[in-house]
C-alpha atoms as a PDB file:
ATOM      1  CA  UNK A   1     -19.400  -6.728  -2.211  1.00  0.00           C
ATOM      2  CA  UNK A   2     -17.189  -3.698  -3.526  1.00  0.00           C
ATOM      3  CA  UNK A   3     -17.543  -1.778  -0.787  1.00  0.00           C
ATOM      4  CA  UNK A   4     -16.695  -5.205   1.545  1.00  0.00           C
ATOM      5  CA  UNK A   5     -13.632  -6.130  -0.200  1.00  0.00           C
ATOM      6  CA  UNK A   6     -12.094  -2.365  -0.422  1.00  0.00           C
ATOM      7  CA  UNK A   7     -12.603  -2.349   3.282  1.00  0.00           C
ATOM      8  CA  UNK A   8     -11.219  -5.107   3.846  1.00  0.00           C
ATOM      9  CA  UNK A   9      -8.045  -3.734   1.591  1.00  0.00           C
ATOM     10  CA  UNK A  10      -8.160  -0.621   3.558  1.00  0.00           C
ATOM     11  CA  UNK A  11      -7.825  -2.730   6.933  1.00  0.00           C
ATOM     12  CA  UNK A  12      -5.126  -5.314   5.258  1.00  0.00           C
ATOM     13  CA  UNK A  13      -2.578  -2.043   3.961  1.00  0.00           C
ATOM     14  CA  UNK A  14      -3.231  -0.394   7.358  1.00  0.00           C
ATOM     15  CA  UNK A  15      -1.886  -3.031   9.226  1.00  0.00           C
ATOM     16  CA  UNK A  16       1.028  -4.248   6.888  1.00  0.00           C
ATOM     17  CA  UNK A  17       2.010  -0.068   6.627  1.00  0.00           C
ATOM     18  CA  UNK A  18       2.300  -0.485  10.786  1.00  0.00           C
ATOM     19  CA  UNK A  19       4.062  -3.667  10.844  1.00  0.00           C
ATOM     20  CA  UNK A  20       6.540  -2.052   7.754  1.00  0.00           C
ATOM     21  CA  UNK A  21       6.871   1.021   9.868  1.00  0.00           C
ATOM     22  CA  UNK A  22       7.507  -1.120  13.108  1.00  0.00           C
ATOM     23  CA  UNK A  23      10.138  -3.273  11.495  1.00  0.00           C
ATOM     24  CA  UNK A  24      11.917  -0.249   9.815  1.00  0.00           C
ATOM     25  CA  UNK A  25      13.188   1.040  13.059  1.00  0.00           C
ATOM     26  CA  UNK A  26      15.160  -2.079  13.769  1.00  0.00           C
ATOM     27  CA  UNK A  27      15.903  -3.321  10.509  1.00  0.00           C
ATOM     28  CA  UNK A  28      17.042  -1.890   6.447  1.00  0.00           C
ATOM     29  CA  UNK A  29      13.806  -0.266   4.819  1.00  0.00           C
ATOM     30  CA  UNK A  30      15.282  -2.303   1.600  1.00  0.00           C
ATOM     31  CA  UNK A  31      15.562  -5.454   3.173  1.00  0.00           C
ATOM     32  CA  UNK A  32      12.166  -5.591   5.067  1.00  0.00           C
ATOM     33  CA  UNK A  33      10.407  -5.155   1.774  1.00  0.00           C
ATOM     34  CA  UNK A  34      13.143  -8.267   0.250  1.00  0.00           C
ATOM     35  CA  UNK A  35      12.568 -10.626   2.927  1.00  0.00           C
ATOM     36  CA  UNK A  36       8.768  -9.949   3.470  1.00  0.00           C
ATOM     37  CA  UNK A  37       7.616  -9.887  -0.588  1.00  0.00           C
ATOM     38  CA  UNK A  38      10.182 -13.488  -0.440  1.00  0.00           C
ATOM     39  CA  UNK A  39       8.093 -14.563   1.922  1.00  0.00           C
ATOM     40  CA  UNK A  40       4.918 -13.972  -0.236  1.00  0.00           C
ATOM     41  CA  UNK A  41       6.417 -15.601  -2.622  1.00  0.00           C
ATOM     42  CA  UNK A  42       6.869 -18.940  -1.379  1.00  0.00           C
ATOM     43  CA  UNK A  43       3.285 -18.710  -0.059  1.00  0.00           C
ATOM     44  CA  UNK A  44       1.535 -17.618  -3.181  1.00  0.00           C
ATOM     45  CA  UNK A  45       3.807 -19.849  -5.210  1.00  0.00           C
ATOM     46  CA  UNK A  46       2.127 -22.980  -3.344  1.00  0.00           C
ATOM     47  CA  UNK A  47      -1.037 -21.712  -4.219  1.00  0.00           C
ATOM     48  CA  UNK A  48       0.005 -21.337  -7.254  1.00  0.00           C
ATOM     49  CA  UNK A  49       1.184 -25.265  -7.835  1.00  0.00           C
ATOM     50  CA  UNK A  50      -2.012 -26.331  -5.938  1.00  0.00           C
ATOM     51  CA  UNK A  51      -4.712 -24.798  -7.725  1.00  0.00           C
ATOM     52  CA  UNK A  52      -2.990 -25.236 -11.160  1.00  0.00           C
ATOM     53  CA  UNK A  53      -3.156 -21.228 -11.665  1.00  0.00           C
ATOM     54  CA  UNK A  54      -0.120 -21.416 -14.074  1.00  0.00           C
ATOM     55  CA  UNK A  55      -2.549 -22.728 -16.457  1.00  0.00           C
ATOM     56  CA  UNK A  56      -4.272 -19.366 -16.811  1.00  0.00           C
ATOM     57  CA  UNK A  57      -1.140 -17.120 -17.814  1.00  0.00           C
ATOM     58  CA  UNK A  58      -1.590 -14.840 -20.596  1.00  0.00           C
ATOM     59  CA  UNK A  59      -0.983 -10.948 -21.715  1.00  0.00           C
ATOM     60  CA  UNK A  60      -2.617  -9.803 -18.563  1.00  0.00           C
ATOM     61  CA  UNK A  61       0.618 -11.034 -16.857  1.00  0.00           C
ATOM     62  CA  UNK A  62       2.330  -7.995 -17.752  1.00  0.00           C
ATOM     63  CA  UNK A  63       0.084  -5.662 -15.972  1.00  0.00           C
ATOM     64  CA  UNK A  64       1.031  -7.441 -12.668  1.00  0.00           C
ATOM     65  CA  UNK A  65       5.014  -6.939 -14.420  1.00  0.00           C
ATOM     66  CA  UNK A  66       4.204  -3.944 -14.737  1.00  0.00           C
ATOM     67  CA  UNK A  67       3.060  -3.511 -10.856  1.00  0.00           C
ATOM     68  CA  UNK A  68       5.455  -5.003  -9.365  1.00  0.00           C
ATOM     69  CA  UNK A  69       8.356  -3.181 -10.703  1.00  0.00           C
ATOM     70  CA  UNK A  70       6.417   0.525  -9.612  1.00  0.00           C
ATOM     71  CA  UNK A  71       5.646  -1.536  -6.466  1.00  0.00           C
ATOM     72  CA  UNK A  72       8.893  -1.295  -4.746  1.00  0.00           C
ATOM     73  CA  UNK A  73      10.163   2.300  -6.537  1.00  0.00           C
ATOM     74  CA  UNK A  74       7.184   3.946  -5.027  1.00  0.00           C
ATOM     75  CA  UNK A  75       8.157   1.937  -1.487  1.00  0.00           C
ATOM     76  CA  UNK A  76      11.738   3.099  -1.605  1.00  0.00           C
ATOM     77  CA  UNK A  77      10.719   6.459  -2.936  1.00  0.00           C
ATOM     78  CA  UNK A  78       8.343   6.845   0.168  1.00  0.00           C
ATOM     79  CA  UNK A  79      10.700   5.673   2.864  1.00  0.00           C
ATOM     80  CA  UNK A  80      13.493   8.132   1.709  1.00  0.00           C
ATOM     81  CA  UNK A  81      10.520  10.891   1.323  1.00  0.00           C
ATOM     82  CA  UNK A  82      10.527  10.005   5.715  1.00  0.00           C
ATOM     83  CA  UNK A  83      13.553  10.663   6.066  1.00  0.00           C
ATOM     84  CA  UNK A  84      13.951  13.681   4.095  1.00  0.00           C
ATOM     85  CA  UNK A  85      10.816  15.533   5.296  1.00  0.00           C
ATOM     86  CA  UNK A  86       8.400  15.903   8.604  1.00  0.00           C
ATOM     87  CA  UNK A  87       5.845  12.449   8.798  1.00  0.00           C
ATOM     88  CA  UNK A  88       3.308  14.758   9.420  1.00  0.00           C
ATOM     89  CA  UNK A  89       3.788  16.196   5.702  1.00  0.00           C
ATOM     90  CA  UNK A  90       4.776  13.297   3.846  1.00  0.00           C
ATOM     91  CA  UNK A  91       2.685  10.977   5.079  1.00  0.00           C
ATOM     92  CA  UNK A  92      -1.065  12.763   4.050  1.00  0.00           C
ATOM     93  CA  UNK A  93       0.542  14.122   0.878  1.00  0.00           C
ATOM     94  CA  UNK A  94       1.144  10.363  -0.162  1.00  0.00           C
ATOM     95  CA  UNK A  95      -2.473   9.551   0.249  1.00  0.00           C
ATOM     96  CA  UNK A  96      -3.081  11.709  -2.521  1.00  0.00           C
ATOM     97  CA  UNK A  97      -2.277   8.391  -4.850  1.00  0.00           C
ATOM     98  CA  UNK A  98      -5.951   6.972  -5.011  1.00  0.00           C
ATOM     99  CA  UNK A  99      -6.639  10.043  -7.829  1.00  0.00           C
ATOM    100  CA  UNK A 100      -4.672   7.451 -10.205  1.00  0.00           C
ATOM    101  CA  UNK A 101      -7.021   4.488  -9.495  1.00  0.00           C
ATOM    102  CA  UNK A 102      -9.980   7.556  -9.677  1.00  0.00           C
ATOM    103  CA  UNK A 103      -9.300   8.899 -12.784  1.00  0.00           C
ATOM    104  CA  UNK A 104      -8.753   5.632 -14.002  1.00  0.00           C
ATOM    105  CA  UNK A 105     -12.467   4.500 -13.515  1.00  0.00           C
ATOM    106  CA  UNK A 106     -13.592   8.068 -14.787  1.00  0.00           C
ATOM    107  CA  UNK A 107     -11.656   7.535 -18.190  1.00  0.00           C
ATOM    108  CA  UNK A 108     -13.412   3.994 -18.412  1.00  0.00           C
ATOM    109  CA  UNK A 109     -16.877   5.926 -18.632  1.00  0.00           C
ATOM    110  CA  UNK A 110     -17.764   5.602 -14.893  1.00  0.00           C
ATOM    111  CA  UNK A 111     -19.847   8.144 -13.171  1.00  0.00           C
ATOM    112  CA  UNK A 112     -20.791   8.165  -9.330  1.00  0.00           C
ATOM    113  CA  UNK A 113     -23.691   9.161  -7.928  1.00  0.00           C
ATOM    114  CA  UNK A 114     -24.133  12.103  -5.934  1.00  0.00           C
ATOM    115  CA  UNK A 115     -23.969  10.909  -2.696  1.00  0.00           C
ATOM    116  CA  UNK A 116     -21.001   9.016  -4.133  1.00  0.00           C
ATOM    117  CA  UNK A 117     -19.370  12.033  -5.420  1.00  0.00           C
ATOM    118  CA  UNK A 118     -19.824  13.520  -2.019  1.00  0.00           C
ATOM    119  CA  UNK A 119     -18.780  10.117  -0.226  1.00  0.00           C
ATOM    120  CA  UNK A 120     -15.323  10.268  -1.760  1.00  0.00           C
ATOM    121  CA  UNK A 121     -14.460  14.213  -1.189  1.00  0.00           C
ATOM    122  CA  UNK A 122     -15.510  13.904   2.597  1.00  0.00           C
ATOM    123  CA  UNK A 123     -13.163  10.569   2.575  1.00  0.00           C
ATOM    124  CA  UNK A 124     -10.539  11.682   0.687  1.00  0.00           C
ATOM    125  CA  UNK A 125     -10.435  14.808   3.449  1.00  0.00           C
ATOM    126  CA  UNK A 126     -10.192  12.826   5.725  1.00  0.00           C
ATOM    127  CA  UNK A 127      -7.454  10.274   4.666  1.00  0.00           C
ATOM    128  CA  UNK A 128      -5.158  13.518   4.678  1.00  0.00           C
ATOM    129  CA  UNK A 129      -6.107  14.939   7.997  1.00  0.00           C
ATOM    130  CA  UNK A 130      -5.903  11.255   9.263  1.00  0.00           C
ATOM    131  CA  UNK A 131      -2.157  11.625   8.388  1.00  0.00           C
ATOM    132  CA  UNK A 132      -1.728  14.545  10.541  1.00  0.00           C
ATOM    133  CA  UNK A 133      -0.766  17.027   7.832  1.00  0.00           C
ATOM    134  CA  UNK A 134       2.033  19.764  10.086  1.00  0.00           C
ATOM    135  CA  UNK A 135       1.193  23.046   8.579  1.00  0.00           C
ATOM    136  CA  UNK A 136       3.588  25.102  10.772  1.00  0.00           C
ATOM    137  CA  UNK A 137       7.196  24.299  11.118  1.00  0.00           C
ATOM    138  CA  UNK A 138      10.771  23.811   9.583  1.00  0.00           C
ATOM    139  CA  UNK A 139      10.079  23.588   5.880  1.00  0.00           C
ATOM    140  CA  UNK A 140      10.274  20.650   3.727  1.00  0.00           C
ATOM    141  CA  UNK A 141      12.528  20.061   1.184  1.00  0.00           C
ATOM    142  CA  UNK A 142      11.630  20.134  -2.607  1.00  0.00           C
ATOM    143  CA  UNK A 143      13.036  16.918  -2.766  1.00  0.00           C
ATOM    144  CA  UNK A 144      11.002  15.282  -0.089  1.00  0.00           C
ATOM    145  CA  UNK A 145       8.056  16.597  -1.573  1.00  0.00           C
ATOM    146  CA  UNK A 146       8.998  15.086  -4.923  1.00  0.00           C
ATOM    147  CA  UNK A 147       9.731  11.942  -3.766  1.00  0.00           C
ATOM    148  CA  UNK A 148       6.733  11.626  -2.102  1.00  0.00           C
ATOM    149  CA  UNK A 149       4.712  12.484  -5.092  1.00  0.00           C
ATOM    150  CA  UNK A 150       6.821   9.481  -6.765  1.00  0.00           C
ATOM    151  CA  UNK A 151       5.626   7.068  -4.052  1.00  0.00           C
ATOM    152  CA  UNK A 152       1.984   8.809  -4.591  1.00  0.00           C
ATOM    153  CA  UNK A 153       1.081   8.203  -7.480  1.00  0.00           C
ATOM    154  CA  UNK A 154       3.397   4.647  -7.683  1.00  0.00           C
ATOM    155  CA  UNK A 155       0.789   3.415  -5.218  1.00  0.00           C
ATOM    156  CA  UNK A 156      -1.609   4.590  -7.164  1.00  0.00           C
ATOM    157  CA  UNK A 157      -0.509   3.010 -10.310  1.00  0.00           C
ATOM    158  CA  UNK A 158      -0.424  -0.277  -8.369  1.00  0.00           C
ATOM    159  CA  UNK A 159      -4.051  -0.273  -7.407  1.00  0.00           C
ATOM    160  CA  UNK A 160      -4.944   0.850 -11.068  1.00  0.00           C
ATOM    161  CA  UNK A 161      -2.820  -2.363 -12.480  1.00  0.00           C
ATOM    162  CA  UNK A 162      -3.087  -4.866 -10.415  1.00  0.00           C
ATOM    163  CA  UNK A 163      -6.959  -4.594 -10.803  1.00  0.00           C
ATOM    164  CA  UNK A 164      -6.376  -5.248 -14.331  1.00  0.00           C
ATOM    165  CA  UNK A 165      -3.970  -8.453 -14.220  1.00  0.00           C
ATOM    166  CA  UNK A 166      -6.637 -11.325 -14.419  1.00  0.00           C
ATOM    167  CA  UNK A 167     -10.206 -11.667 -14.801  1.00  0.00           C
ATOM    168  CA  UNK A 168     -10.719 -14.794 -12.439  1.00  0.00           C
ATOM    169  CA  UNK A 169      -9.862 -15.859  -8.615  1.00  0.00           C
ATOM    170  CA  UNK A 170      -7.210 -18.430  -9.976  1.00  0.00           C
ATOM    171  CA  UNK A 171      -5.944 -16.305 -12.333  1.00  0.00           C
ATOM    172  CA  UNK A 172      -5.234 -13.694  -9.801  1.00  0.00           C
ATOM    173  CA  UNK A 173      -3.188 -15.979  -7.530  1.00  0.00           C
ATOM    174  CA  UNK A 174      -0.951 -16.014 -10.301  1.00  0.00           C
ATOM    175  CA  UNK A 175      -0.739 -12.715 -10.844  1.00  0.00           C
ATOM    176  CA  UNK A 176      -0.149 -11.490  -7.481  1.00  0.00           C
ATOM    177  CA  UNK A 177       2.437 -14.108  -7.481  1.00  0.00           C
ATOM    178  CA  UNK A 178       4.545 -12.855 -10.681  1.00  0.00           C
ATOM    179  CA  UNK A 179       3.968  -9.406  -8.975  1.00  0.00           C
ATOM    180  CA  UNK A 180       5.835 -10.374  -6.144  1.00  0.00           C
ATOM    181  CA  UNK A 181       7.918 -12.110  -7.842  1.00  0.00           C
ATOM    182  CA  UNK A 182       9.264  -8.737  -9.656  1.00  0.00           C
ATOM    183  CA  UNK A 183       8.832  -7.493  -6.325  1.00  0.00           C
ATOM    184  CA  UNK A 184      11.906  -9.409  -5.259  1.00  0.00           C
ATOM    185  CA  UNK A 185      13.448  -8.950  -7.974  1.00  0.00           C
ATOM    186  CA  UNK A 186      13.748  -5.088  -8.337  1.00  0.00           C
ATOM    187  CA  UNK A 187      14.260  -5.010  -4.839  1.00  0.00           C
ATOM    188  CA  UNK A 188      16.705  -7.356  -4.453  1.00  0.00           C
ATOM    189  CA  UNK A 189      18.611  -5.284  -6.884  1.00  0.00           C
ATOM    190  CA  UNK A 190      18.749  -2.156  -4.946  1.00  0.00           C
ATOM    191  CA  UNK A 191      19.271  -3.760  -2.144  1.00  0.00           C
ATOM    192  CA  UNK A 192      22.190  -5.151  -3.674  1.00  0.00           C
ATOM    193  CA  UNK A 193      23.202  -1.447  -4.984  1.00  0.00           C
ATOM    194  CA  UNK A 194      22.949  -0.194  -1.893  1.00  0.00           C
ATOM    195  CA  UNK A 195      25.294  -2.486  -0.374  1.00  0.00           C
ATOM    196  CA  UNK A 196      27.708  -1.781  -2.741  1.00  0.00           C
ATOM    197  CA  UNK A 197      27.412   1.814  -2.076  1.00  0.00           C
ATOM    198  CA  UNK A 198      28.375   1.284   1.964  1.00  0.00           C
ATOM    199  CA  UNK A 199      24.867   0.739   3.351  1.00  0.00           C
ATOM    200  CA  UNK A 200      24.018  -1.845   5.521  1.00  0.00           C
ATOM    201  CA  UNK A 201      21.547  -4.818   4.661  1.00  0.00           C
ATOM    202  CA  UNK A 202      21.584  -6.432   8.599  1.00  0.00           C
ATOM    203  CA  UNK A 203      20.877  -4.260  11.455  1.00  0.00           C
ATOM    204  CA  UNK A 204      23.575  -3.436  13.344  1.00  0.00           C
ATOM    205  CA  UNK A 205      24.367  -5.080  16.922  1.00  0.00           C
ATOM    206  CA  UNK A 206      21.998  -8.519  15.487  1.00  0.00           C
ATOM    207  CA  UNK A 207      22.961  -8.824  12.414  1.00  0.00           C
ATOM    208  CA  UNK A 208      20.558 -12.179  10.792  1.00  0.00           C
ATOM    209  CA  UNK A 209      18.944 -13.044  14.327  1.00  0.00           C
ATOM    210  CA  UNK A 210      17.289 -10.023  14.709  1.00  0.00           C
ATOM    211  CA  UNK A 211      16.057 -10.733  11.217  1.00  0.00           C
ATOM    212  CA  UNK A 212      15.207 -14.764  12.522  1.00  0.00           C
ATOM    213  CA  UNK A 213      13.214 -13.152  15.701  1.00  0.00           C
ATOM    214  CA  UNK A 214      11.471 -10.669  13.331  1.00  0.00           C
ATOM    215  CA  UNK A 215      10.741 -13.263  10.586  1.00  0.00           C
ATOM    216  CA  UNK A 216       6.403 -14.001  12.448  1.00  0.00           C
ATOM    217  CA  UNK A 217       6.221 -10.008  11.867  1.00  0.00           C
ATOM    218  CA  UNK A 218       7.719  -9.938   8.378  1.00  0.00           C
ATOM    219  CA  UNK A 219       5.735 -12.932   6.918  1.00  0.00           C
ATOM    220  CA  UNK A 220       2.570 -10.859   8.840  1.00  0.00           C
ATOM    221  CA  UNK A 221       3.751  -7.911   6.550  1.00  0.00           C
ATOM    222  CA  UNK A 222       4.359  -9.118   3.063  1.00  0.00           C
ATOM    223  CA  UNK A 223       1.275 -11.563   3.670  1.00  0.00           C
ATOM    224  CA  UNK A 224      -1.248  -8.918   4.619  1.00  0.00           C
ATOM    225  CA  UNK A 225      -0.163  -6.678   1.863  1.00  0.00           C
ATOM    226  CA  UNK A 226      -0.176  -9.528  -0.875  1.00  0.00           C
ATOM    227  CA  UNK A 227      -4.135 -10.183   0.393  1.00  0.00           C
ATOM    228  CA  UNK A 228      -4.779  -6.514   0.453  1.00  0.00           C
ATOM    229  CA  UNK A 229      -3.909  -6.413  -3.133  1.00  0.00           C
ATOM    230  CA  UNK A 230      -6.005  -9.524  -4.064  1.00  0.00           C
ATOM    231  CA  UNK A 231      -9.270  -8.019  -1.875  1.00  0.00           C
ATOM    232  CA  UNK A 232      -8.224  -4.870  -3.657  1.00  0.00           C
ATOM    233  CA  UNK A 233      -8.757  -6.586  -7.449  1.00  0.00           C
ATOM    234  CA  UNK A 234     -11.754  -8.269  -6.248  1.00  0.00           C
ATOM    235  CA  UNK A 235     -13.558  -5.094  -4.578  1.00  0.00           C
ATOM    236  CA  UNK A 236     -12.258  -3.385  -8.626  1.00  0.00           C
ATOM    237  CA  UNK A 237     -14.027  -5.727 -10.359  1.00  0.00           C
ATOM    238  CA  UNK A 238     -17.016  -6.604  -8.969  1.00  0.00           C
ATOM    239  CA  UNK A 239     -17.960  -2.397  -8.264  1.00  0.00           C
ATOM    240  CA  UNK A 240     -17.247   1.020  -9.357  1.00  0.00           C
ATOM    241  CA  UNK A 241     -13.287   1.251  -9.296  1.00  0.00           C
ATOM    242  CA  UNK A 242     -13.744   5.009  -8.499  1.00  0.00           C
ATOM    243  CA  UNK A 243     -15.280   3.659  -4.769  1.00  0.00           C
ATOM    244  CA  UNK A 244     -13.174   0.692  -4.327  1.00  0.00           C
ATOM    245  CA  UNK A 245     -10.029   3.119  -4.588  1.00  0.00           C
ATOM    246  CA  UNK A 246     -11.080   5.473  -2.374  1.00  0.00           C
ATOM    247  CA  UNK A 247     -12.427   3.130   0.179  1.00  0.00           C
ATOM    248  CA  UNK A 248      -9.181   0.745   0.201  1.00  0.00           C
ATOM    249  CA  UNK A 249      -7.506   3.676   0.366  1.00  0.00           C
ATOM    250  CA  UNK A 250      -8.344   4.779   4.291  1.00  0.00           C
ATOM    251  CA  UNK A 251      -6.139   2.566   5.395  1.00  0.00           C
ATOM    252  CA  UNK A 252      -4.156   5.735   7.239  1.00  0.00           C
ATOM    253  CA  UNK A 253      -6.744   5.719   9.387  1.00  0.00           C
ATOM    254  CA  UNK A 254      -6.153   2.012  10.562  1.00  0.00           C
ATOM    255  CA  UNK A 255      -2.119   3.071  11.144  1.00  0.00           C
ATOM    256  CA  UNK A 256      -2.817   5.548  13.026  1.00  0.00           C
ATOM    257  CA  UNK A 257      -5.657   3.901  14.960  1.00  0.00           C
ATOM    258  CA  UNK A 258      -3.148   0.871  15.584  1.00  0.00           C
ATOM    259  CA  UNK A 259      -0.156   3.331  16.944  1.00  0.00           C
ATOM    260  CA  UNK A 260      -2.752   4.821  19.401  1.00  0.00           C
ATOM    261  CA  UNK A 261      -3.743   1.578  20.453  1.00  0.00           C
ATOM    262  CA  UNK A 262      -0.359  -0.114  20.505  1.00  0.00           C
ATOM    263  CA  UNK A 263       2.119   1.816  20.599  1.00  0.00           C
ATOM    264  CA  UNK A 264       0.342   4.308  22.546  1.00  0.00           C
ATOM    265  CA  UNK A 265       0.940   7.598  20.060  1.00  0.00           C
ATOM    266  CA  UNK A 266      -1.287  10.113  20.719  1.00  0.00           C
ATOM    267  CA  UNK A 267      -3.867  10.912  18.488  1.00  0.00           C
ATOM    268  CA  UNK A 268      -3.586  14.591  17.573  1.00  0.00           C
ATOM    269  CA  UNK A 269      -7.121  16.438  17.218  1.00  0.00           C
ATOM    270  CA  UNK A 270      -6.777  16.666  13.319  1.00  0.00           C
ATOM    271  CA  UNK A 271      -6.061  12.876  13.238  1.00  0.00           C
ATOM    272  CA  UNK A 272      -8.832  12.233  15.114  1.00  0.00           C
ATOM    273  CA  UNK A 273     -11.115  14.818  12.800  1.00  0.00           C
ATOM    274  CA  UNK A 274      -9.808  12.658   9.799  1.00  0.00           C
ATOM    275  CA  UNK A 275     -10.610   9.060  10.863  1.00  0.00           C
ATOM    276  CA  UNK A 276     -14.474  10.985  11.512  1.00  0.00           C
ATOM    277  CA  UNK A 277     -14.320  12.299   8.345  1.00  0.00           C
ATOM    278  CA  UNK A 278     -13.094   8.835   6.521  1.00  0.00           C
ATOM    279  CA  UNK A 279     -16.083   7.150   8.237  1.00  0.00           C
ATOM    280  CA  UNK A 280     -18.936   9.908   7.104  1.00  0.00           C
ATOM    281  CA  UNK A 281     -17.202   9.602   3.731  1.00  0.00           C
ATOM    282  CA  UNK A 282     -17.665   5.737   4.216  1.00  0.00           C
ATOM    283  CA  UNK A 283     -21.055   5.753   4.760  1.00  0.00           C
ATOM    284  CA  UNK A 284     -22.315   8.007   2.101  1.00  0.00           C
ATOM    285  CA  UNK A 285     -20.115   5.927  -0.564  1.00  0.00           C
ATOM    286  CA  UNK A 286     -21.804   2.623   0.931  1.00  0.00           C
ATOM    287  CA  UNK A 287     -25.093   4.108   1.282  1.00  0.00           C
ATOM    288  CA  UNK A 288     -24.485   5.717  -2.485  1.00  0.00           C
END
């Protein structure tokens, strides 16, 4: 079941990080997180009323608080990191993020098997190569690098809290709710700051009906990564959280598999070498 659920995490992410990275060509980085995470909210907060979750809020709460305020820091922390610096370098380095949820599980008195242990260096290999790490080149700036460390091991924290936030299925409606809930909220606020600084919160030449015409895709975003969370908690709980991290955590693999197959990027050889690697590393954690 671990292993089934951090898969299914690993496919969610990977598909909500290629929507995201779709939508933030046309539209504000800041406000495709606001209007996607809103989005989540209204959804989650009906499934909230429905199945009476409100009735099972307690101190856990704060751990999803506590994730959704890192949750959008380590978002705009990674989209400036793009910017800044060469994909090819920021995007593997930010992978590095699942030794948070790892060392997490190893301070909690968990221990991996062999084959496990083996299983998550082969896939952690290849969730960096899968990136398409640029070794030659301009260099990148100290700043890029640190920022992307910021978004690292923010993403990393998420995993590790979020897994903690309730201890039943109802329960963790509501907290993935009251996580995107601060989701909105800390975004909404530097959103707001950056407006007042001169940046724009509408794309330009569109303006709100190029956000209308992209609201199917953004609903598809903050949807897919709200479930990928939830599978995420499940896959935590019910298994080793040292091979539920590192399996949820391929999800590279799936954005780059879904910009060779839709957008038609090429696949560079290293890629390619990675997404093998992630699926060795796969097999020896399931088989572990």
């Amino acid at each position: 079941m671990t292993a089934l659920f951090a898969l299914a995490t690993c496919l969610l992410w990977g598909l909500a990080d290629f929507g995201g990275g779709v939508l933030t060509r046309r539209i504000p980085a800041l406000t495709v997180v606001v209007v996607s995470q809103s989005v989540a909210v209204v959804v989650l907060g009906a499934i909230v009323v429905v199945t009476r979750a409100w009735t099972e809020a307690g101190p856990l709460l704060w751990y999803a608080v506590a994730a959704g305020v890192v949750g959008p820091v380590a978002m705009l922390a990674f989209y400036k990191a793009l910017a800044l610096g060469p994909m090819g370098v920021v995007s593997p380095l930010a992978s590095i993020g699942v030794v948070v949820p790892v060392g997490v599980g190893l301070v909690l008195g968990e221990r991996p098997g062999l084959l496990q242990v083996a299983g998550i260096a082969v896939a952690v290999a290849g969730i960096v190569l899968a990136g398409g790490p640029e070794l030659r080149g301009a260099p990148v700036r100290r700043r890029a690098i640190a920022l992307t460390l910021v978004a690292a091991f923010g993403f990393g924290a998420v995993m590790a809290l979020i897994s903690e936030a309730s201890t039943s299925l109802t329960g963790l409606f509501l907290a993935l709710f009251v996580q995107r809930v601060t989701n909105v909220g800390v975004g909404g606020a530097a959103l707001y700051v950056s407006v007042r600084r001169g940046a724009p919160a509408l794309p330009e030449g569109g303006g709100i009906a190029v956000i209308r015409a992209a609201l199917p895709a953004l609903a598809f975003v903050g949807l897919a990564d709200v479930a990928a969370n939830g599978t995420y908690s499940i896959a935590a709980q019910n298994g080793p959280v040292t091979v539920a991290a590192v399996l949820a955590s391929l999800y590279p693999v799936i954005t780059a598999v879904a910009a060779r197959g839709l957008l038609k990027e090429r696949l560079r050889a290293v890629q390619a070498a990675g997404a093998g690697l992630a699926l060795i590393g796969t097999v020896l954690l399931a088989a572990g």
